[in-house]
C-alpha atoms as a PDB file:
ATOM      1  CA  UNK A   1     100.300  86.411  90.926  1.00  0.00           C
ATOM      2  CA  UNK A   2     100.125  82.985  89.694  1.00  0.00           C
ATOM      3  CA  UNK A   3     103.327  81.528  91.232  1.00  0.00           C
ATOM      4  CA  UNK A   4     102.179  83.432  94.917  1.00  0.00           C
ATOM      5  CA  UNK A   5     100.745  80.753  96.801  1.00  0.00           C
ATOM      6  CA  UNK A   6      97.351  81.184  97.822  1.00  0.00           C
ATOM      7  CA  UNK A   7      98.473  83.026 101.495  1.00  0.00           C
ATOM      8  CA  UNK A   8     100.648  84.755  99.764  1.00  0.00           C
ATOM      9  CA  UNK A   9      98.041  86.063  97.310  1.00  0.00           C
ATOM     10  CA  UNK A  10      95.819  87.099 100.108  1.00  0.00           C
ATOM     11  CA  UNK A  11      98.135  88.789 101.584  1.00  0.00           C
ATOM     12  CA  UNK A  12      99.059  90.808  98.661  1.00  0.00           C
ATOM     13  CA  UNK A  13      95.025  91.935  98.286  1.00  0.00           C
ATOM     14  CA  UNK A  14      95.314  92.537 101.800  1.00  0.00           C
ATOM     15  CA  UNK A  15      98.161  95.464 101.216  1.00  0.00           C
ATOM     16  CA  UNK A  16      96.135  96.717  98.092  1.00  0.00           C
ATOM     17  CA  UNK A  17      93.423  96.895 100.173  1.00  0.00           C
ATOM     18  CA  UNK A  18      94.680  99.028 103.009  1.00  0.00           C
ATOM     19  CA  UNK A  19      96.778 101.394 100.392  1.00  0.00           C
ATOM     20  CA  UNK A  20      92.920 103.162 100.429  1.00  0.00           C
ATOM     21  CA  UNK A  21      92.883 103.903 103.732  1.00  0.00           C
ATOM     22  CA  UNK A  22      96.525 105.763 103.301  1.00  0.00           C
ATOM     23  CA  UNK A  23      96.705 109.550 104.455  1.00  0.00           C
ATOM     24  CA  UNK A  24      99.163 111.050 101.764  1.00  0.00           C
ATOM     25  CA  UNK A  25      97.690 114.616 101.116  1.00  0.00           C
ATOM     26  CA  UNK A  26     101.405 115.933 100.282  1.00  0.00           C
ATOM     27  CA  UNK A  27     102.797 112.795  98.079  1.00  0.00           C
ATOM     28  CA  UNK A  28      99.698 111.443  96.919  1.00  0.00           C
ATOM     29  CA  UNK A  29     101.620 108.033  96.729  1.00  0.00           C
ATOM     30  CA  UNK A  30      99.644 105.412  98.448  1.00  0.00           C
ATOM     31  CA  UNK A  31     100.843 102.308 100.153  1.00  0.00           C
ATOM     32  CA  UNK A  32      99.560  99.420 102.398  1.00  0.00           C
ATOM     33  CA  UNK A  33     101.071  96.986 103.927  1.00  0.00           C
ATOM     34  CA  UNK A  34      99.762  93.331 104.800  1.00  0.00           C
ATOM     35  CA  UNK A  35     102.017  91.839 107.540  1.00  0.00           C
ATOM     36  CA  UNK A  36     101.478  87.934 108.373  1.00  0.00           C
ATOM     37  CA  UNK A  37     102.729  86.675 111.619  1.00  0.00           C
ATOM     38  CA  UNK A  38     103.891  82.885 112.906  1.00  0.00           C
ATOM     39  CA  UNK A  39     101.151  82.502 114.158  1.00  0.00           C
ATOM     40  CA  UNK A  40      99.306  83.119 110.741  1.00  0.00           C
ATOM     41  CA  UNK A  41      97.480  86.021 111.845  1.00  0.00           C
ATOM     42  CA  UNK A  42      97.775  89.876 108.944  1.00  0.00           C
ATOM     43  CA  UNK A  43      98.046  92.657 110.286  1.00  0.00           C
ATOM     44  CA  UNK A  44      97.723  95.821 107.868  1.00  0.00           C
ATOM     45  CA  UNK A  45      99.044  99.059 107.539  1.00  0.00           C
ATOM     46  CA  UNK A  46      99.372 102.333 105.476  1.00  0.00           C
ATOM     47  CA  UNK A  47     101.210 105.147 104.882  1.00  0.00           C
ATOM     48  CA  UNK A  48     100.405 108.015 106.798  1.00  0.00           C
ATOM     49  CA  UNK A  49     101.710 111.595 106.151  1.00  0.00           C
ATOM     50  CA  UNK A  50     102.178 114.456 108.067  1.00  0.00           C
ATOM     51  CA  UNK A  51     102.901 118.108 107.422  1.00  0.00           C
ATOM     52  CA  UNK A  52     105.906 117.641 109.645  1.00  0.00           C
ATOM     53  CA  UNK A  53     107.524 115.186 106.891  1.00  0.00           C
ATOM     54  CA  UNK A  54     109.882 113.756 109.955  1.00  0.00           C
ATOM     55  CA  UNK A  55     106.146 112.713 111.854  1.00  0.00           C
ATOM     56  CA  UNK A  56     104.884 110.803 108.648  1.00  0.00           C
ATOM     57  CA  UNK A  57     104.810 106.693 108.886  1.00  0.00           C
ATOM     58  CA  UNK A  58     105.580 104.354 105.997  1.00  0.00           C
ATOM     59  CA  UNK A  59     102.659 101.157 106.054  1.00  0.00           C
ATOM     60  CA  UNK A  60     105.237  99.094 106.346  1.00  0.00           C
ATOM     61  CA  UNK A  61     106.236 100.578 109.778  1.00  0.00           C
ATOM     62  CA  UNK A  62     102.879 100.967 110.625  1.00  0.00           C
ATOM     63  CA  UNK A  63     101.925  97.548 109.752  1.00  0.00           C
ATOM     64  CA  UNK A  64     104.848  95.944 112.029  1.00  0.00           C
ATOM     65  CA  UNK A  65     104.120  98.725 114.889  1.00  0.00           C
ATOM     66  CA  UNK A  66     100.751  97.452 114.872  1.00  0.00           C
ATOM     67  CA  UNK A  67     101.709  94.034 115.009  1.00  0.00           C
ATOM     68  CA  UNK A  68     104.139  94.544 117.845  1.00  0.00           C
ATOM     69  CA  UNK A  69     101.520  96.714 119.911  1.00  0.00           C
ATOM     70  CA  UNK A  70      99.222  93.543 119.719  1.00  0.00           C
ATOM     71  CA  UNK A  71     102.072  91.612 121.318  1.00  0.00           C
ATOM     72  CA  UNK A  72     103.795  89.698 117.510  1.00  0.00           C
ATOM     73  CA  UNK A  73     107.029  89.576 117.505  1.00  0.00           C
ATOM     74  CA  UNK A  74     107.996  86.969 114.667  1.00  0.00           C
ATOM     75  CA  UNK A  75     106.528  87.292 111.341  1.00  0.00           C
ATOM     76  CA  UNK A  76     106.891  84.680 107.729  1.00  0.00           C
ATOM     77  CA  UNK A  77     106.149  87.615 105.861  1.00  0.00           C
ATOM     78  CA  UNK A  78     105.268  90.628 104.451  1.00  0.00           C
ATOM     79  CA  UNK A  79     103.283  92.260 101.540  1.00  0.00           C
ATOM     80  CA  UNK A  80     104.130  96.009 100.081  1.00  0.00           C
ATOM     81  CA  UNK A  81     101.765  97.543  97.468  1.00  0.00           C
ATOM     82  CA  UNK A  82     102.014 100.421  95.708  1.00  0.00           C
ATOM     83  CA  UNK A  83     100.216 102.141  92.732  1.00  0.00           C
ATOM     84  CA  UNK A  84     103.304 101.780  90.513  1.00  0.00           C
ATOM     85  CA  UNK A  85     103.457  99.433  87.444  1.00  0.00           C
ATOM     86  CA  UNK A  86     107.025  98.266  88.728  1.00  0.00           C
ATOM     87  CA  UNK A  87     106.588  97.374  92.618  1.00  0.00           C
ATOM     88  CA  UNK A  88     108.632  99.796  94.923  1.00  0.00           C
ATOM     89  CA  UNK A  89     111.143  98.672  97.738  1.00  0.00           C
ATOM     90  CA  UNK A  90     110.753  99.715 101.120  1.00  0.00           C
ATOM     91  CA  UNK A  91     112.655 102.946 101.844  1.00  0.00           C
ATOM     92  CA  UNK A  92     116.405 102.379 104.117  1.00  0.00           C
ATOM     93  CA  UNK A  93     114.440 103.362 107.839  1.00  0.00           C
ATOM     94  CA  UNK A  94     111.813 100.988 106.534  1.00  0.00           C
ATOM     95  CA  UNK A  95     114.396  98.155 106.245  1.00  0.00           C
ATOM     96  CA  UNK A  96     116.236  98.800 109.379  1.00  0.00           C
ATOM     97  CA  UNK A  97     113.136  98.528 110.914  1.00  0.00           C
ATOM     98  CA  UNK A  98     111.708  95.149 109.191  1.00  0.00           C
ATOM     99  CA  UNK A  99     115.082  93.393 109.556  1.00  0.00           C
ATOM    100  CA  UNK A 100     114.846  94.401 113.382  1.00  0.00           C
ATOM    101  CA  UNK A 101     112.531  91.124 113.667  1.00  0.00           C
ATOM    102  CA  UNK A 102     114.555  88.389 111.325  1.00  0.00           C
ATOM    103  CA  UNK A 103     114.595  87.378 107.916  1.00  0.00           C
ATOM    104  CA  UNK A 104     111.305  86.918 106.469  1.00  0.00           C
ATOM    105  CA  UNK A 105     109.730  86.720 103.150  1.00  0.00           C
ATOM    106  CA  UNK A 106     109.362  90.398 101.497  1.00  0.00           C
ATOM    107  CA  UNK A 107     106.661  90.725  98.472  1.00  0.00           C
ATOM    108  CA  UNK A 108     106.661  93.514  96.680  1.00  0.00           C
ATOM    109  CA  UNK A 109     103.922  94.198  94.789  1.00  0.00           C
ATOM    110  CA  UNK A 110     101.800  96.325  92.135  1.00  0.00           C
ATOM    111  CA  UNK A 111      98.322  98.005  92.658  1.00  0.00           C
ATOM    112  CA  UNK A 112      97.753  98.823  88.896  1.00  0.00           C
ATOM    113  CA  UNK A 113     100.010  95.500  87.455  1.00  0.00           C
ATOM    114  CA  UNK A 114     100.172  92.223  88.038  1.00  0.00           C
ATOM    115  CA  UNK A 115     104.176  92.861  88.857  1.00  0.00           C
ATOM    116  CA  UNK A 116     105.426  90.780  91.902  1.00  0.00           C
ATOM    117  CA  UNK A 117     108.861  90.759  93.366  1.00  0.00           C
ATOM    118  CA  UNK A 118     109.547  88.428  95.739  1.00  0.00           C
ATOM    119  CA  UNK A 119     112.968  88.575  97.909  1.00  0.00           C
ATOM    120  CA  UNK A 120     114.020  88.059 101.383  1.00  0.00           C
ATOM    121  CA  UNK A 121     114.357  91.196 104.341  1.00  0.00           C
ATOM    122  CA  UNK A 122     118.328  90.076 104.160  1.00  0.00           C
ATOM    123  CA  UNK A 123     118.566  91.036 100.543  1.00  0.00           C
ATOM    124  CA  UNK A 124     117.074  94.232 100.922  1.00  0.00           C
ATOM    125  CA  UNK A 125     119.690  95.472 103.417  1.00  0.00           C
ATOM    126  CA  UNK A 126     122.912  93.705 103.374  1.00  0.00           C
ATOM    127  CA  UNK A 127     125.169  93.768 105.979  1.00  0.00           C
ATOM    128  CA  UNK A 128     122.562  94.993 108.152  1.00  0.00           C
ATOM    129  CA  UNK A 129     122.911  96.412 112.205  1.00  0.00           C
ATOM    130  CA  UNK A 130     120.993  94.031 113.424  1.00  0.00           C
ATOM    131  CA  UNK A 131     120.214  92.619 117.278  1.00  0.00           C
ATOM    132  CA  UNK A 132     122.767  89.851 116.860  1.00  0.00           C
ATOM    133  CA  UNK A 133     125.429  92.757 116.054  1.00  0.00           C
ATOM    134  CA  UNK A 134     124.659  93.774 119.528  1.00  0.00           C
ATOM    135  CA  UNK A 135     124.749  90.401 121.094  1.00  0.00           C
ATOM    136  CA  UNK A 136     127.842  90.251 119.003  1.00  0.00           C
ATOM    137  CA  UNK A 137     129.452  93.245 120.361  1.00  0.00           C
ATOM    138  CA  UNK A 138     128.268  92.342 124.400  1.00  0.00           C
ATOM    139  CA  UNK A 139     129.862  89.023 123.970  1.00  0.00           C
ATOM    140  CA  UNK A 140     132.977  90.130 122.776  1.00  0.00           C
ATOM    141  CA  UNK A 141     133.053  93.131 125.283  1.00  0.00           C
ATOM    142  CA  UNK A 142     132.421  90.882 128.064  1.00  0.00           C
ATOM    143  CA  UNK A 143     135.192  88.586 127.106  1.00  0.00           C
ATOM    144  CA  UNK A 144     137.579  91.662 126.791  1.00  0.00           C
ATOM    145  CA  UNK A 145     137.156  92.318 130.595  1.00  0.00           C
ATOM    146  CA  UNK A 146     137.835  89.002 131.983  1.00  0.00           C
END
């Protein structure tokens, strides 16, 4: 974690932190999620399961959910940590949902290595539906009926 600088670090202890406080009694695969706002401010999540697999939340959801309940809406960046040697990427409704709020810095991280992965929420989902794809779409249907 040398390169990380030192917000970045914290919020990477901040994600291996919360991972404890998952609720995975089916998987067993922990994961928290450290989510820093503009404003500077983390807010953390983790995974919680469900026996109804369909009602279980990834901590990256929750994390951003969170967030948005406490009134966030932009955020520089987000931390992902997982018990794997190799850090793990966010699952595809996990991207939707982080690149709902703009491109922002995605670290991807190890709870048992000192692995990082650093990329962008862009380069996790290219060619992403986005809210500009809407605006997109109203522009262009607005023009079509003048």
């Amino acid at each position: 974690m040398e390169k990380l600088s030192v917000a970045d670090q914290d919020l990477v202890h901040r994600a291996r932190e919360v991972m404890k406080n998952a609720y995975c009694p089916y998987s067993k695969f922990q994961v928290g999620a450290a989510l820093r706002t503009q404003s500077g401010e983390v807010i953390v999540g983790a995974n919680h399961e469900n026996a109804s697999y369909g009602g279980t939340i990834c901590a990256e959801r929750s994390a951003v959910v969170s967030a948005l309940t406490q009134g966030h809406r932009k955020f520089d960046a987000i931390a992902i940590v997982t018990a794997l040697d190799d850090p793990a990427a966010p699952c595809g409704l996990c991207r939707q949902f982080l690149v709902e709020f703009g491109n922002y810095k995605v670290i991807l991280g190890s709870s048992t290595s000192n692995k990082i992965f650093e990329s962008q929420v862009k380069d996790l989902l290219p060619y992403a539906f986005t809210p500009a794809s809407l605006d997109d779409y109203n522009q262009q249907s607005t023009a079509a009926q003048k």
